[in-house]
Protein backbone atom coordinates (compact mmCIF):
# COMPACT_ATOMS: atom_id res chain seq x y z
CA UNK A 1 -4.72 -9.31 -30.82
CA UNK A 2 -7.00 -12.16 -31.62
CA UNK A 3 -9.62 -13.36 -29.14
CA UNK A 4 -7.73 -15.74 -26.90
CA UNK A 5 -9.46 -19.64 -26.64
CA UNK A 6 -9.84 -21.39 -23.27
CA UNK A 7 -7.44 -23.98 -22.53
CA UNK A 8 -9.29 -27.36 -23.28
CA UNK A 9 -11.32 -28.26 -20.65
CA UNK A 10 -11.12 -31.89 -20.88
CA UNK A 11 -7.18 -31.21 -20.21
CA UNK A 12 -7.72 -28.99 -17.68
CA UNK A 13 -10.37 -31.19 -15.81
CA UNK A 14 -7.80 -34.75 -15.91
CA UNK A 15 -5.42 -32.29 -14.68
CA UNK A 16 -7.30 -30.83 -11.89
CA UNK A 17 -9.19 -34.27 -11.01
CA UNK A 18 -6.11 -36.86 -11.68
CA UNK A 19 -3.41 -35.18 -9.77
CA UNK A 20 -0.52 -34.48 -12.43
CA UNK A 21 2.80 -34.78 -10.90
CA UNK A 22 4.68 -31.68 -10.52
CA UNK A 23 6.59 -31.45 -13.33
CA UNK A 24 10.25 -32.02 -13.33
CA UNK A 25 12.23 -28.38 -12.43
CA UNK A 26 15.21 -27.67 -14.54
CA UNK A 27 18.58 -28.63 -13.64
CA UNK A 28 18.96 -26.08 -10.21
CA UNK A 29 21.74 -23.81 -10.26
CA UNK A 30 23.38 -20.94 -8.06
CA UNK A 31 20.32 -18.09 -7.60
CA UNK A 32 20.80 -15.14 -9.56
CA UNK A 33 22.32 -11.99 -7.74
CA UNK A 34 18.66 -10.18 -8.30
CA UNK A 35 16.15 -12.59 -8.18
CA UNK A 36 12.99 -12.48 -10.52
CA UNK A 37 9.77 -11.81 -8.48
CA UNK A 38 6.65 -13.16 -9.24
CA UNK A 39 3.61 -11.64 -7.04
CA UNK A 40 0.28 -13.14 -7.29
CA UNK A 41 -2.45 -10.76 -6.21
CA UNK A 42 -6.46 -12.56 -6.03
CA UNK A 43 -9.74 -10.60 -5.44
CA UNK A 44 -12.18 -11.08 -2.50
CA UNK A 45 -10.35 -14.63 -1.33
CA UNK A 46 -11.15 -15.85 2.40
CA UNK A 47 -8.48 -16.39 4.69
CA UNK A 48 -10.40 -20.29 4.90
CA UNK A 49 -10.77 -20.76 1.33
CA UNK A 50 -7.26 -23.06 -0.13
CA UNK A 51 -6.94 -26.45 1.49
CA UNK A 52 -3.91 -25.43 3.34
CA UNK A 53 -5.76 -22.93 4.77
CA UNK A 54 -8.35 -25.53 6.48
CA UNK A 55 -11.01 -25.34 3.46
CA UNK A 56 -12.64 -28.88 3.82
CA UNK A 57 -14.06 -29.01 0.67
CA UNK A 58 -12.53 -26.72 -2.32
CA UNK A 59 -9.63 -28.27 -4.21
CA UNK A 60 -6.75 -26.18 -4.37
CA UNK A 61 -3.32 -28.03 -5.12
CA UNK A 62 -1.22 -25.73 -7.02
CA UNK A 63 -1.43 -23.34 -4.05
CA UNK A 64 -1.17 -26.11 -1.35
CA UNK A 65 1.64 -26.92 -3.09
CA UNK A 66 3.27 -23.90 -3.01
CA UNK A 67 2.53 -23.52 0.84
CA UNK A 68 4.24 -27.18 1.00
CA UNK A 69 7.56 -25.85 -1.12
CA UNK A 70 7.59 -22.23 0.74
CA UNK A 71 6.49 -20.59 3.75
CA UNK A 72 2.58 -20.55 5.04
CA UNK A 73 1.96 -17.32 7.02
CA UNK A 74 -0.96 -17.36 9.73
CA UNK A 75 -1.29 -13.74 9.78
CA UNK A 76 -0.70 -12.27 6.44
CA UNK A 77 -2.95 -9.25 6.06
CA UNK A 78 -3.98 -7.07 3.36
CA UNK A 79 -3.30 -3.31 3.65
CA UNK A 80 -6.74 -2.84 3.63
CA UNK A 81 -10.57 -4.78 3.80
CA UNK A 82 -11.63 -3.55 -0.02
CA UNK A 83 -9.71 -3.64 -2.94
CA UNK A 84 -8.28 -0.12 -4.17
CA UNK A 85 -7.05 0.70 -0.81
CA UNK A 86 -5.70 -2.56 -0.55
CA UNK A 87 -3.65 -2.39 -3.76
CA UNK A 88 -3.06 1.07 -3.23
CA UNK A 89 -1.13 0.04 -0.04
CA UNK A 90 0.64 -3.10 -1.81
CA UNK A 91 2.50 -1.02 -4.32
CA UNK A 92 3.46 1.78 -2.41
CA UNK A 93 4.18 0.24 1.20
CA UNK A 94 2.18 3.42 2.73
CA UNK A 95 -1.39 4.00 4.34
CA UNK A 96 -3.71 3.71 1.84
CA UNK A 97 -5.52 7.44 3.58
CA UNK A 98 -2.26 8.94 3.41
CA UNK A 99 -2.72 9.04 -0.05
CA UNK A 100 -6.25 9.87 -0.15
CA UNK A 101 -7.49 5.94 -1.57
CA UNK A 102 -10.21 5.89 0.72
CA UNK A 103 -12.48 3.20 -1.00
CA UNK A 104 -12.98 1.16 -4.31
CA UNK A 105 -12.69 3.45 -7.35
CA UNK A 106 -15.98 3.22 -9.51
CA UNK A 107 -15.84 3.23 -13.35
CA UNK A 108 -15.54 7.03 -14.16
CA UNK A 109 -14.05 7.93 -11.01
CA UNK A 110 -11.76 11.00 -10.73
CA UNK A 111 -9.45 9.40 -7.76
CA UNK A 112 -6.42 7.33 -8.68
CA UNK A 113 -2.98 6.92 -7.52
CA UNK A 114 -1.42 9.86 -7.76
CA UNK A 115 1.75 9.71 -10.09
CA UNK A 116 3.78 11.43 -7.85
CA UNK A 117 3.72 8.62 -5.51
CA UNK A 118 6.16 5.69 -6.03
CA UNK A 119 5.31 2.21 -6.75
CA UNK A 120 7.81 -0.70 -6.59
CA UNK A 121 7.37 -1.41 -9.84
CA UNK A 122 9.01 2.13 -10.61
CA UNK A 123 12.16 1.49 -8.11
CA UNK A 124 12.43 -1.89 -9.86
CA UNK A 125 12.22 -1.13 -13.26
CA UNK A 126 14.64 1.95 -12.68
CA UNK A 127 17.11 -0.73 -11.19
CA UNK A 128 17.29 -2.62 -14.42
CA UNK A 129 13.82 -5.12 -13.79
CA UNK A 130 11.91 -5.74 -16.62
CA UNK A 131 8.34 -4.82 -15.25
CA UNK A 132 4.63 -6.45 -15.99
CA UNK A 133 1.50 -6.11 -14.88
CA UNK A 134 -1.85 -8.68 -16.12
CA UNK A 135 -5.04 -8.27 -14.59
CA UNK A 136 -7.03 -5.97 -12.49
CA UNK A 137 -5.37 -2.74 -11.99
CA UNK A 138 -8.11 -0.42 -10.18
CA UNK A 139 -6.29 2.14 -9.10
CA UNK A 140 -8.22 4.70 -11.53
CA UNK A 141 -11.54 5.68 -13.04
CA UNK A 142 -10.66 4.33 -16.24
CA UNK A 143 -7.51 3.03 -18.35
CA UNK A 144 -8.73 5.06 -21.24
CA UNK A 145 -7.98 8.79 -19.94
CA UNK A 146 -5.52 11.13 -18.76
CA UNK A 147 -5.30 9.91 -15.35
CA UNK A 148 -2.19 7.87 -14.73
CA UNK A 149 -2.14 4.17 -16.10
CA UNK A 150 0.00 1.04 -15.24
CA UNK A 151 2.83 2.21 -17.34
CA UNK A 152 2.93 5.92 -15.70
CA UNK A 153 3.41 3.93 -12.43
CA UNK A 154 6.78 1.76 -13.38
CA UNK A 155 5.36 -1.11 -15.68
CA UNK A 156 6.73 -1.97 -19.26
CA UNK A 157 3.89 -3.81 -20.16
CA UNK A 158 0.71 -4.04 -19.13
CA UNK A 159 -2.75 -6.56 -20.11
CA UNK A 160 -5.45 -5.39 -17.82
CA UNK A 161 -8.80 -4.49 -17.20
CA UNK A 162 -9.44 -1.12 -15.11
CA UNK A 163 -11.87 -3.16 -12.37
CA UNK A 164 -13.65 -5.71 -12.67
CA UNK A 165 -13.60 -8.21 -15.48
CA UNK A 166 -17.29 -7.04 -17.79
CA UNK A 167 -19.26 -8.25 -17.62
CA UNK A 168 -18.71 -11.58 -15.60
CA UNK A 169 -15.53 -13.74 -15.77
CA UNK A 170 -16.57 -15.40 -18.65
CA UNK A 171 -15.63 -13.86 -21.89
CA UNK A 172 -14.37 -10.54 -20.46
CA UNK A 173 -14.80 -7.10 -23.07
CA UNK A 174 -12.94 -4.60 -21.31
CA UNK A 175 -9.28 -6.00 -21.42
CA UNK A 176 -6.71 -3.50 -22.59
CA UNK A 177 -2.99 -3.94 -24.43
CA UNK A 178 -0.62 -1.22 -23.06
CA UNK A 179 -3.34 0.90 -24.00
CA UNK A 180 -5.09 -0.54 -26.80
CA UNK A 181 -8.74 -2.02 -26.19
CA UNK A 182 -9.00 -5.52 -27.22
CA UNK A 183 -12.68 -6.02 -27.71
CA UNK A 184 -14.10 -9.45 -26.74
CA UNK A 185 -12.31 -11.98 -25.82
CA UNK A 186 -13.30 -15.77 -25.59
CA UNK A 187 -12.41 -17.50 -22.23
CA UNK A 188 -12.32 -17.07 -18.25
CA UNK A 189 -10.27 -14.44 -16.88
CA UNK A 190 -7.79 -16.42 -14.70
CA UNK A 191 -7.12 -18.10 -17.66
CA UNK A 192 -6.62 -15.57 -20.33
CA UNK A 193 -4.42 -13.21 -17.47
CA UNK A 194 -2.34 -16.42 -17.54
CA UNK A 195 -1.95 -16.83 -20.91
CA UNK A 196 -0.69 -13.02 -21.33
CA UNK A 197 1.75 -13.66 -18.64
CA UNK A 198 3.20 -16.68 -19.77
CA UNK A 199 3.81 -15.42 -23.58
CA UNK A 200 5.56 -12.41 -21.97
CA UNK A 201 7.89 -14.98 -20.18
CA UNK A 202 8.57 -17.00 -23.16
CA UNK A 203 8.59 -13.92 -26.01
CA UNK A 204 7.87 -10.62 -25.10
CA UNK A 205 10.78 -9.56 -22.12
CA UNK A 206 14.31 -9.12 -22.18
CA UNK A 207 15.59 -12.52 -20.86
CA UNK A 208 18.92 -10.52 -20.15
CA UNK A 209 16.89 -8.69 -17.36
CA UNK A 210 15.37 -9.75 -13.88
CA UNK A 211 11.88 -9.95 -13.78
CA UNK A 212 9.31 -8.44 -12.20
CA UNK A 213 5.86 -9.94 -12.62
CA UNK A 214 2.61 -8.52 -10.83
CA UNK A 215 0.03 -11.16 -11.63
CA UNK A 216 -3.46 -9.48 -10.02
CA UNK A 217 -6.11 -12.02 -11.02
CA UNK A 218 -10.13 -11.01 -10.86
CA UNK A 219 -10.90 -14.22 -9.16
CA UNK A 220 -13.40 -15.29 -7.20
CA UNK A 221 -14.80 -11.40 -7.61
CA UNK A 222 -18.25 -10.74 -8.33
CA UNK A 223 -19.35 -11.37 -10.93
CA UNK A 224 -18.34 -14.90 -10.87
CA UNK A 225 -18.33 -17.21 -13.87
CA UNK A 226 -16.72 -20.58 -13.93
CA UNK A 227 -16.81 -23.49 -16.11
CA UNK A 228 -19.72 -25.95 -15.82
CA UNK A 229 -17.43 -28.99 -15.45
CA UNK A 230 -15.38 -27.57 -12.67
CA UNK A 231 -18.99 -26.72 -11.17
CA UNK A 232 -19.78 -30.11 -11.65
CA UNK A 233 -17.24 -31.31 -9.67
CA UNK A 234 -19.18 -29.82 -6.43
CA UNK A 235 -22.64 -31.95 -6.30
CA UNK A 236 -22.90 -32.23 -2.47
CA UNK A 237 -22.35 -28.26 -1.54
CA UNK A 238 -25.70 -26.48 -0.29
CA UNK A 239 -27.12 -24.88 -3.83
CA UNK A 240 -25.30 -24.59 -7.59
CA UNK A 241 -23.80 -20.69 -5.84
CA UNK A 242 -21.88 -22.69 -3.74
CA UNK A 243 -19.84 -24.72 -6.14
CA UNK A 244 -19.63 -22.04 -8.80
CA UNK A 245 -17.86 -20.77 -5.85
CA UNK A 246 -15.62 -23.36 -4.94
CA UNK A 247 -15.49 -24.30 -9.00
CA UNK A 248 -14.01 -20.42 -8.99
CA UNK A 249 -11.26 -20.70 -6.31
CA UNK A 250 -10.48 -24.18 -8.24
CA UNK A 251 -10.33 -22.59 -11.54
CA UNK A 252 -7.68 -19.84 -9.92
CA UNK A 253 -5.55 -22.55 -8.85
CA UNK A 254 -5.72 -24.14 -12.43
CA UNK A 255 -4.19 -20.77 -13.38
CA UNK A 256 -1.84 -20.23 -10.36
CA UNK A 257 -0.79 -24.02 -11.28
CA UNK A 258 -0.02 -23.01 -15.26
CA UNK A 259 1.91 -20.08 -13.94
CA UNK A 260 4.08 -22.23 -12.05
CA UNK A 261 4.38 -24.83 -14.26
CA UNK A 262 5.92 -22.34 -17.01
CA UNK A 263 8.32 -20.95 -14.43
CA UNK A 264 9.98 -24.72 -14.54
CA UNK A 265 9.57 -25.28 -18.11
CA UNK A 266 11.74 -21.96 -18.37
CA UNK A 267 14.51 -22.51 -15.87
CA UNK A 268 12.97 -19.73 -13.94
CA UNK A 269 11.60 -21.15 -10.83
CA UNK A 270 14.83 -21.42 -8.76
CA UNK A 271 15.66 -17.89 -9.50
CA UNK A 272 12.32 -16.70 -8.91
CA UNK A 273 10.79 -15.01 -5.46
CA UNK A 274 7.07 -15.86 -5.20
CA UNK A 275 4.63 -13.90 -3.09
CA UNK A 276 0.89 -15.15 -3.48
CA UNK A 277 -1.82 -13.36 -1.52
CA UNK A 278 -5.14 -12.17 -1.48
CA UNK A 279 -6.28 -8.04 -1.68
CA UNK A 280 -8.85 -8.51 1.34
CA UNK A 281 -11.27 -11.37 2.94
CA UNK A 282 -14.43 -12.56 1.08
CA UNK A 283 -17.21 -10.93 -0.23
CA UNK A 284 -20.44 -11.12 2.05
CA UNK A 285 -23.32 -13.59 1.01
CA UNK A 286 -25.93 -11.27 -0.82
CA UNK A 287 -24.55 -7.85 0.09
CA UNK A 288 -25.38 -6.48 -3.56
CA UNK A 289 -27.32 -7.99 -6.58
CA UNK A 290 -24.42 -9.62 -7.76
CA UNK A 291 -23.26 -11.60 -4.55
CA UNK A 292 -25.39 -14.59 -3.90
CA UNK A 293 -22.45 -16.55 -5.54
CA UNK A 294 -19.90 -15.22 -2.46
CA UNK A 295 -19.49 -18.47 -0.49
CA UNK A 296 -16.30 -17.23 0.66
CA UNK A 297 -14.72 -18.67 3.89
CA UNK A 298 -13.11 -16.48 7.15
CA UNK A 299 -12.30 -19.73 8.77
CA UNK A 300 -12.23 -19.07 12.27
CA UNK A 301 -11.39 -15.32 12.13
CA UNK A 302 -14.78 -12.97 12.81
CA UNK A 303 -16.31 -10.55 10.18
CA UNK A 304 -15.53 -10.03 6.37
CA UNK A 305 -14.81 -7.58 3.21
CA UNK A 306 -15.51 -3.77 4.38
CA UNK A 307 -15.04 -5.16 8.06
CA UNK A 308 -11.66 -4.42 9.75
CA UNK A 309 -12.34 -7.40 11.96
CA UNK A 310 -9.73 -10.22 11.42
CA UNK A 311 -11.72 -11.96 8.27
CA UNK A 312 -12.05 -8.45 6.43
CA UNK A 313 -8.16 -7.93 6.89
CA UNK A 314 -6.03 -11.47 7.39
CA UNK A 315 -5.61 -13.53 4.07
CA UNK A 316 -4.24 -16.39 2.67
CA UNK A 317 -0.17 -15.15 2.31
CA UNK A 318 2.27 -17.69 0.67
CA UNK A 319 6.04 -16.82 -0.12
CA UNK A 320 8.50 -19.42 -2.07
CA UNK A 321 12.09 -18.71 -2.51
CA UNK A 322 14.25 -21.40 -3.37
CA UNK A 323 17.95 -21.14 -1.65
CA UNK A 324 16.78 -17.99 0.40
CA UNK A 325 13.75 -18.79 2.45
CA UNK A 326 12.67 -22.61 3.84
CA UNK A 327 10.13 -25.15 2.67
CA UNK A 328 7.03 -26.34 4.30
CA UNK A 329 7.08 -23.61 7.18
CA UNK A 330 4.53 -21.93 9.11
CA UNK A 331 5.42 -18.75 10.42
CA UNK A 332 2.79 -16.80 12.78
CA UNK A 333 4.72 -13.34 12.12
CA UNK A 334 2.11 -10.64 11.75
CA UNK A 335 3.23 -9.35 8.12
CA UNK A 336 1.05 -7.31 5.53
CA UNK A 337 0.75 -6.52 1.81
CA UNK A 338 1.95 -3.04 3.26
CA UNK A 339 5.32 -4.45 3.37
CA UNK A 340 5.41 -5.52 0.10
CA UNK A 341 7.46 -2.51 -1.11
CA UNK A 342 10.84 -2.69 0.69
CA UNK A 343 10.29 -6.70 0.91
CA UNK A 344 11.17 -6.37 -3.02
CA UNK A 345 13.36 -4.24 -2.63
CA UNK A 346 15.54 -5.72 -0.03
CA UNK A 347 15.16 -8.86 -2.51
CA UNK A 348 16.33 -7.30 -5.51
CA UNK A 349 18.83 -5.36 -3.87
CA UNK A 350 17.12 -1.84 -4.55
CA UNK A 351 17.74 0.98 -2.04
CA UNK A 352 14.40 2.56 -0.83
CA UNK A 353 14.84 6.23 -1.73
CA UNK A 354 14.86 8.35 1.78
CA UNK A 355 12.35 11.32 0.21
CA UNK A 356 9.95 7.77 0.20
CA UNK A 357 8.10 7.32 3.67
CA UNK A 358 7.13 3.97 4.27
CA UNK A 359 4.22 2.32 6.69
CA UNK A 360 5.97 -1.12 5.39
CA UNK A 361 8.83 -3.63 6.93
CA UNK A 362 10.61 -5.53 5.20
CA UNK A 363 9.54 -9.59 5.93
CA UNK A 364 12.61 -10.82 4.24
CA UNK A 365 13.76 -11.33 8.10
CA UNK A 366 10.62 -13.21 9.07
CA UNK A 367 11.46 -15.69 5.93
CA UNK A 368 14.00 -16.71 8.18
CA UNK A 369 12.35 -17.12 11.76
CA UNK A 370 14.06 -13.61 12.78
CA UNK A 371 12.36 -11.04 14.48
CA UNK A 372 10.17 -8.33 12.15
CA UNK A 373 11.31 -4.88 13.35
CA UNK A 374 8.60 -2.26 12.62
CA UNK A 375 8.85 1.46 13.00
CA UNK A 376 5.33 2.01 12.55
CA UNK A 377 3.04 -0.56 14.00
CA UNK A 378 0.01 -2.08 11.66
CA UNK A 379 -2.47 0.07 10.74
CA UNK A 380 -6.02 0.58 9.10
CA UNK A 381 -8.47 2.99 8.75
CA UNK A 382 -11.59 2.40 6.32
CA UNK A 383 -14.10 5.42 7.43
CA UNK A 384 -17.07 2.80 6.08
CA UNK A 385 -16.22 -0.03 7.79
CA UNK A 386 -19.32 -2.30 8.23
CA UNK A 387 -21.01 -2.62 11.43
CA UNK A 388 -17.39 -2.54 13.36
CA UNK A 389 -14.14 -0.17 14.46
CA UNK A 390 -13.02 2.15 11.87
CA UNK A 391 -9.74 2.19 13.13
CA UNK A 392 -7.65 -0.66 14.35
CA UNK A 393 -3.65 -1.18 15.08
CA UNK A 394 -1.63 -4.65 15.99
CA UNK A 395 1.55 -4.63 17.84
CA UNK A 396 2.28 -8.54 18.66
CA UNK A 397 -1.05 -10.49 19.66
CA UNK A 398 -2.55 -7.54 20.85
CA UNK A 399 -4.93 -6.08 18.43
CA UNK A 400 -6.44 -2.32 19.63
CA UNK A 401 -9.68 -1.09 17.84
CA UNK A 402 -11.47 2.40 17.44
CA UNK A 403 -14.91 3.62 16.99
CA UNK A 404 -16.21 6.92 16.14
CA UNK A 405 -19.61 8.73 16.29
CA UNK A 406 -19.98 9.80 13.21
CA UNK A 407 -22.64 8.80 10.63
CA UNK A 408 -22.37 5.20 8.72
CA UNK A 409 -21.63 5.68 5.37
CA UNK A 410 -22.78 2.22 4.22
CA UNK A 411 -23.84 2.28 0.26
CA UNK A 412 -24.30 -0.66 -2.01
CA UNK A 413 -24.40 1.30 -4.92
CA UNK A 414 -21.94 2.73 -7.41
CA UNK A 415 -21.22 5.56 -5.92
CA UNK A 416 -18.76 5.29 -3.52
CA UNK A 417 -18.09 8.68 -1.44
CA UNK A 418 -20.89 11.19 -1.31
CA UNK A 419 -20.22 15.57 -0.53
CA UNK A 420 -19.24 15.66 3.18
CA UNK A 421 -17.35 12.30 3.60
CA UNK A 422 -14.06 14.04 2.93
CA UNK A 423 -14.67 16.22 6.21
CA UNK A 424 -15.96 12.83 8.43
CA UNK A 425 -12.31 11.27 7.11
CA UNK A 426 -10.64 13.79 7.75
CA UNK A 427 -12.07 15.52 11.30
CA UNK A 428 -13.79 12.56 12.91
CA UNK A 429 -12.32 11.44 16.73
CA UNK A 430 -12.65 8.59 17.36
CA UNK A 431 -14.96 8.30 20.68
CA UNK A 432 -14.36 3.94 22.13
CA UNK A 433 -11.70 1.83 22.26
CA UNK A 434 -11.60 -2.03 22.51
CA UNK A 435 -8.70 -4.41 23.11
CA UNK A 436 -8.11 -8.34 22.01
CA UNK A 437 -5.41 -10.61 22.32
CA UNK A 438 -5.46 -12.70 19.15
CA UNK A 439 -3.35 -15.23 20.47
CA UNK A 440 -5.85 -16.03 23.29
CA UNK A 441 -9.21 -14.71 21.42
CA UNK A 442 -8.67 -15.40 17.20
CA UNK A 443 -12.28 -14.80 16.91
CA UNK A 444 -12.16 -11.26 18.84
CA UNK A 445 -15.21 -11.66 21.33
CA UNK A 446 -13.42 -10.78 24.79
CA UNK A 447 -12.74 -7.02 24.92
CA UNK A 448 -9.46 -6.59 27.66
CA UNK A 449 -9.71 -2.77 27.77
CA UNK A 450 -10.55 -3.05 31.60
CA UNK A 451 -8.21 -6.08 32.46
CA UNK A 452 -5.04 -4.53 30.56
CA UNK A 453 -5.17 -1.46 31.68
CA UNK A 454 -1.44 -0.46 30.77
CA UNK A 455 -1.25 -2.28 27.43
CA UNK A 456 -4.63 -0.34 26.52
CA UNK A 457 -3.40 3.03 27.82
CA UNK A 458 0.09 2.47 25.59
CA UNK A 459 -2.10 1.79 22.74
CA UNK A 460 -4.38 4.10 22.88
CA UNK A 461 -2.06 6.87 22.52
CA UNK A 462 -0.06 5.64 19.76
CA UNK A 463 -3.72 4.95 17.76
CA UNK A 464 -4.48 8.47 18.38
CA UNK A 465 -1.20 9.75 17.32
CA UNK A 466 -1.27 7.83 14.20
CA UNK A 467 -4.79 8.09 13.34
CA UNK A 468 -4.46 12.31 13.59
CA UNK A 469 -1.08 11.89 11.34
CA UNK A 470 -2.86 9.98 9.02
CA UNK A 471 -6.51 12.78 8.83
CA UNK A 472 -3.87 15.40 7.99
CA UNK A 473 -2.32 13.44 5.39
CA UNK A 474 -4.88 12.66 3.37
CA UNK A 475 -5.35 13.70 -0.17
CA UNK A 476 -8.10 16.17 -1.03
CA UNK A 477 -10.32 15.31 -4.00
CA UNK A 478 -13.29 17.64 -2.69
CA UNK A 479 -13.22 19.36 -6.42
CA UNK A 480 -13.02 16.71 -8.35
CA UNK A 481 -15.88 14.69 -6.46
CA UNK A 482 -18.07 18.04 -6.23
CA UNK A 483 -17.83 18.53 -10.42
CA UNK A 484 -19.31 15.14 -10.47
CA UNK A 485 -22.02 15.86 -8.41
């Protein structure tokens, strides 16, 4: 494949600046007994970073424009506050430490997702969906070994990188074909990711087949890169970070916007079930080397990325489906990227195999304003959690937190997990508890432990009964890790 050009900037820039009018939809017509599905997955976006989200400054209309024509949810969460776990958790509805994705999976890294575990892009593609995945997979070490790649895990085809786009945004290296290695390419990542996806719309999958189309953009990730007249059009932030920042999160809309665009062009968009979200909260300012670019916005939720305080977990969640779901809603249903799994599948119809068990609900009821029945209640456990619980739970407003004694495990390095943090994952109690109403307290500062003393007793024993399910569970790469080392 030859190395793909940027879109023309001047375009792109008249676009972005003058408005275009959304562009006529095809003639509508009855939706499709299995609906095409089109999820959009970002990297490191704050729950305050789109304009319909409260941003006061960043542009973002393609995605306020998709809140406007769907449904806007308040508290959408990711199943996790860093980005393997989190996507670990989206395509398999379960715990991410059930499965032993404890953290972010370096280059070289022996953990992935195990192929014995089931994906929804596998139930969908053995129901008859044509499957695709473009962008960052990292859910293994590499996409160049034995270890099981996108198409071992239910997708057809497959244009993606293995982490992060190398070495910035800007003309990426490390792209790969359904398993050939592309070489350099010439371009930003949103873009290019969009361009694959849109030429397998138009030419590459069976138009006699539903669609399923994972669309996991890099975006605004370190190492950001974004083009200098997008950046331009930020002169009164605080330093030239800042707007490559907000010129990032525009330059992803551009892209979402394209996306969405070809879905009309094509007759696809009133057939089509959209979920955009984002994998966990922003990036913290100057955490590593590479982060003095991560402007990224909580809004008016405390904490962020690594932190399982509200702005490390709650993101940005859209959904748009014509004829099934209304436009311009807000719902304030607690839903998660965990639920991902038998959302799709109650959307296409697909019966969630019973050997399968699930952490997820389905949301399609929520679409509607009906009440979200979960079996298990919302759950996270990140053993390196910064400065915070390692453990926290919501059932309704309340949110229920838990701390342990063990050692921090805080590294800004490469290497992620270090000999002994398999046994502190999987033996640690946890020691303090904390409780918050999040209807009353968004920002979590008023601890109710001592004021609620039923709701925190209730609580407390279903944590504890989940969290020592969860320790058990747990996949064991202690050989693996221990070769390395």
């Amino acid at each position: 494949m030859k190395p793909r050009s940027f879109y023309c900037h001047t375009v792109a820039l008249a676009f972005f600046l003058g408005g275009v009018a959304l562009s006529s939809r095809a003639q509508a017509s009855a939706p499709q007994e299995r609906p095409n599905i089109l999820v959009i997955l970002v990297d490191d976006l704050g729950y305050g970073d789109l304009g319909s989200y409260g941003h006061p400054t960043i542009l973002s209309p393609n995605l306020d424009r998709l809140a406007e024509e769907g449904i806007r949810f308040t508290d959408f969460y990711s199943a996790a506050p860093v980005c393997s776990p989190a996507r670990a958790g989206f395509l398999t509805g379960r715990i991410p430490s059930r499965i032993g994705i404890y953290d972010w999976i370096p280059p070289g890294s022996d953990v992935h997702l195990p192929v014995e575990e089931t994906t929804v892009a596998t139930l969908l593609h053995d129901a008859g969906y044509a499957t695709s995945l473009f962008g960052k997979w990292h859910l293994n070490g590499a996409l160049d070994s034995d270890q099981p790649q996108p198409d071992d895990h239910g997708f057809d085809h497959w244009y993606a990188t293995a982490g992060f786009a190398m070495p910035s945004h800007h003309n990426p290296f490390n792209f790969v074909l359904n398993g050939v290695e592309l070489g350099p390419l010439e371009g930003y990542a949103c873009q290019l990711v969009t361009d694959e996806a849109i030429r397998w719309l138009r030419d590459v999958r069976d138009p006699a087949k539903p669609f399923f189309q994972f669309v996991s953009y890099h975006e605004p990730h370190e190492a950001i890169a974004s083009p200098p007249e997008l950046i331009a059009g930020y002169p009164a932030t605080q330093n030239v970070n800042e707007a490559e920042y907000f010129a990032n999160v525009t330059n992803l809309d551009l892209a979402v916007g394209r996306l969405l665009d070809a879905l009309d062009e094509l007759g696809l968009a009133d057939d089509t079930f959209v979920l955009f979200t984002s994998d966990n909260g922003s990036e913290m300012l100057n955490r590593h080397p590479q982060a003095h670019r991560s402007y990224g916005s909580a809004g008016p939720l405390r904490g962020k990325k690594l932190q399982l305080w509200e702005g490390g977990i709650r993101v940005p969640g859209i959904v748009r489906w014509p004829g099934r779901a209304p436009a311009g809603v807000v719902s304030r249903t607690p839903v998660s990227g965990i639920d991902l799994l038998p959302t799709l599948c109650e959307v296409a119809g697909v019966q969630v195999p019973a050997r399968i068990e699930l952490d997820g609900a389905s949301l399609v009821p929520a679409l509607n304003g009906k009440e979200l029945q979960r079996e298990v209640p919302l759950f996270w456990y990140h053993y390196k959690s910064w400065g915070g619980p390692k453990v926290v739970m919501r059932r309704g407003s309340w949110k229920f937190a838990g701390y342990w004694d063990g050692p921090e495990r805080l590294r800004t390095d490469s290497a992620t997990m270090r000999p002994g943090d398999l046994k502190l994952i999987r033996t640690t109690p946890l020691v303090r508890f904390e409780l918050y109403d999040l209807e009353s307290d968004l920002g979590e500062r008023k601890d109710l432990a001592s004021a609620e003393p039923e709701v925190f007793k209730a609580m407390k024993a279903e944590m504890l009964e989940l969290y020592t399910e969860v320790q058990a569970q747990g996949r064991d790469w202690r050989e693996s890790w221990l070769r390395r080392w």
